[in-house]
Protein backbone atom coordinates (compact mmCIF):
# COMPACT_ATOMS: atom_id res chain seq x y z
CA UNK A 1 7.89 -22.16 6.29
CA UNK A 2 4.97 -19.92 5.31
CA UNK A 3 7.38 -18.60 2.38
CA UNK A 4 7.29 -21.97 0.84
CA UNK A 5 3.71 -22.74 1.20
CA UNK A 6 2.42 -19.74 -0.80
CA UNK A 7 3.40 -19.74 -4.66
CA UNK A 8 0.80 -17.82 -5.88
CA UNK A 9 -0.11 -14.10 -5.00
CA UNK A 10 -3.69 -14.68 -5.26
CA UNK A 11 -3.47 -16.89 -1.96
CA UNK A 12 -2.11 -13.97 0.30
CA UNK A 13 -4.09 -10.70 -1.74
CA UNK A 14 -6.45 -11.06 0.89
CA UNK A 15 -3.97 -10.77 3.62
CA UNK A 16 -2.36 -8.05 2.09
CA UNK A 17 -5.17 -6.02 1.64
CA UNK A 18 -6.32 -6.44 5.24
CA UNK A 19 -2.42 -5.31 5.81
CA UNK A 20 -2.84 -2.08 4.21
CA UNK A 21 -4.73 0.14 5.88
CA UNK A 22 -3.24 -1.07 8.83
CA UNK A 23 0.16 0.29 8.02
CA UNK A 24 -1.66 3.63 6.75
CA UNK A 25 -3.47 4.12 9.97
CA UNK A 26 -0.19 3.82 11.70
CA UNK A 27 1.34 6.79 9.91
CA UNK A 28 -2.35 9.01 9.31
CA UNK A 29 -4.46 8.03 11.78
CA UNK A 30 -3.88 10.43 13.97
CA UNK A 31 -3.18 13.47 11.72
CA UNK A 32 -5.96 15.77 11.75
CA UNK A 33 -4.84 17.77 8.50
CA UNK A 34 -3.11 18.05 5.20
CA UNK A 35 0.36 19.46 5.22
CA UNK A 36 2.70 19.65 2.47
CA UNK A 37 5.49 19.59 4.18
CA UNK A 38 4.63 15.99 6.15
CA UNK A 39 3.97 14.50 2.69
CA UNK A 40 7.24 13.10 1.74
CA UNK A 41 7.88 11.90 5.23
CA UNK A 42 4.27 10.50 5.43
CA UNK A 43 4.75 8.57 1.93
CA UNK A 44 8.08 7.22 3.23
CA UNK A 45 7.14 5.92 6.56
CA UNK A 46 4.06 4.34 5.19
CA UNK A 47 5.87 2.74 2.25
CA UNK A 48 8.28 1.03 4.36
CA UNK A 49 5.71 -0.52 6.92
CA UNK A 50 3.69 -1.72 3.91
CA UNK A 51 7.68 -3.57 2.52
CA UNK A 52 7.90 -4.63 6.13
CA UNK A 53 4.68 -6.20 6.81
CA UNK A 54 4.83 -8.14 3.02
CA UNK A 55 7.75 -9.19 3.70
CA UNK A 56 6.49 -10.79 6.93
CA UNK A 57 3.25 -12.06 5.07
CA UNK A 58 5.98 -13.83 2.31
CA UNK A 59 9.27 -12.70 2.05
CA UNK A 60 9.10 -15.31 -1.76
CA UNK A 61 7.90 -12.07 -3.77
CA UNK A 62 9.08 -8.89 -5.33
CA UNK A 63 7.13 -6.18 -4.20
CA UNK A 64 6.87 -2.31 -5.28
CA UNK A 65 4.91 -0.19 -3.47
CA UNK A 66 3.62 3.18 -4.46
CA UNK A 67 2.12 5.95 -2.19
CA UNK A 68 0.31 9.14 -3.11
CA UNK A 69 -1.27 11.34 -0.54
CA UNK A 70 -3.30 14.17 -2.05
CA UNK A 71 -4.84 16.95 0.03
CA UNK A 72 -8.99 16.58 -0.59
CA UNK A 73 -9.87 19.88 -2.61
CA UNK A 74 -12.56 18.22 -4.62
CA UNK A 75 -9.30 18.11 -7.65
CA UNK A 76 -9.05 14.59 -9.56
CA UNK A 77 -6.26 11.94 -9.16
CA UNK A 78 -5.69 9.23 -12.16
CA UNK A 79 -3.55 7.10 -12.21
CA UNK A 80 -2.80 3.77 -14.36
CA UNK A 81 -0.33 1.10 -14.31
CA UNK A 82 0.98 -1.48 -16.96
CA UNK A 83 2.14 -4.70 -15.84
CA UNK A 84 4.31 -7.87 -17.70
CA UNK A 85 3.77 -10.67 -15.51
CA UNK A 86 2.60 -14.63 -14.91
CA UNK A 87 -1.25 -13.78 -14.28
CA UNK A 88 -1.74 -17.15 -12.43
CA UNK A 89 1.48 -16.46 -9.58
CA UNK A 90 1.52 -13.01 -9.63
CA UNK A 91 -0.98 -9.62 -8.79
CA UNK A 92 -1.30 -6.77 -7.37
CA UNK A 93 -3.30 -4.42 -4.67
CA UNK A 94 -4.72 -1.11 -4.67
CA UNK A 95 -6.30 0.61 -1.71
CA UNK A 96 -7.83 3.85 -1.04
CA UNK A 97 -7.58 5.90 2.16
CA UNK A 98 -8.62 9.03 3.01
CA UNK A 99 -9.79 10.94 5.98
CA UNK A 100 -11.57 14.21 5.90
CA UNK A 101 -8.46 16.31 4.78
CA UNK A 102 -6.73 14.37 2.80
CA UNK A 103 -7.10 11.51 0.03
């Protein structure tokens, strides 16, 4: 069982990050522009094919996944994180998407 072969998340990050944009291109691939009123929707159908497809990679982890789609206006975005963990079984990912409209 591929769950019980991987006990470290360094050994599927690559996988996972190959994942990712996949599951984005799903949801934006095809959308041409920014619209406010597709965000939540967008952020909600992307989040859960990112769950799904982790938990098809290795369904032995917790995972949180966090989505922010920002309409590209030339505006910043920062963000941080702070993490308690076991640095040698667990990680994390971050990937940036963006098409011409939107970030």
């Amino acid at each position: 069982d591929k769950a019980d072969e991987v006990t470290a998340f360094s050994t599927l990050k690559e996988e996972v990050t190959i994942a990712l944009p996949q599951c984005i291109e799903k949801v934006l691939g095809k959308v041409p522009e920014y619209h406010a009123t597709h965000v939540d929707s967008w952020c909600e159908s992307i989040g859960q094919a990112v769950l799904k497809k982790l938990q098809e990679i290795n369904a032995n982890f917790k995972f949180i996944v966090s989505t922010s789609i920002l309409e590209k206006k030339g505006a910043g975005f920062h963000t941080s994180s702070a993490v308690f963990w076991q640095p040698d079984t667990d990680g994390a990912v971050s990937y940036r998407w963006e098409n011409k409209a939107m970030i």
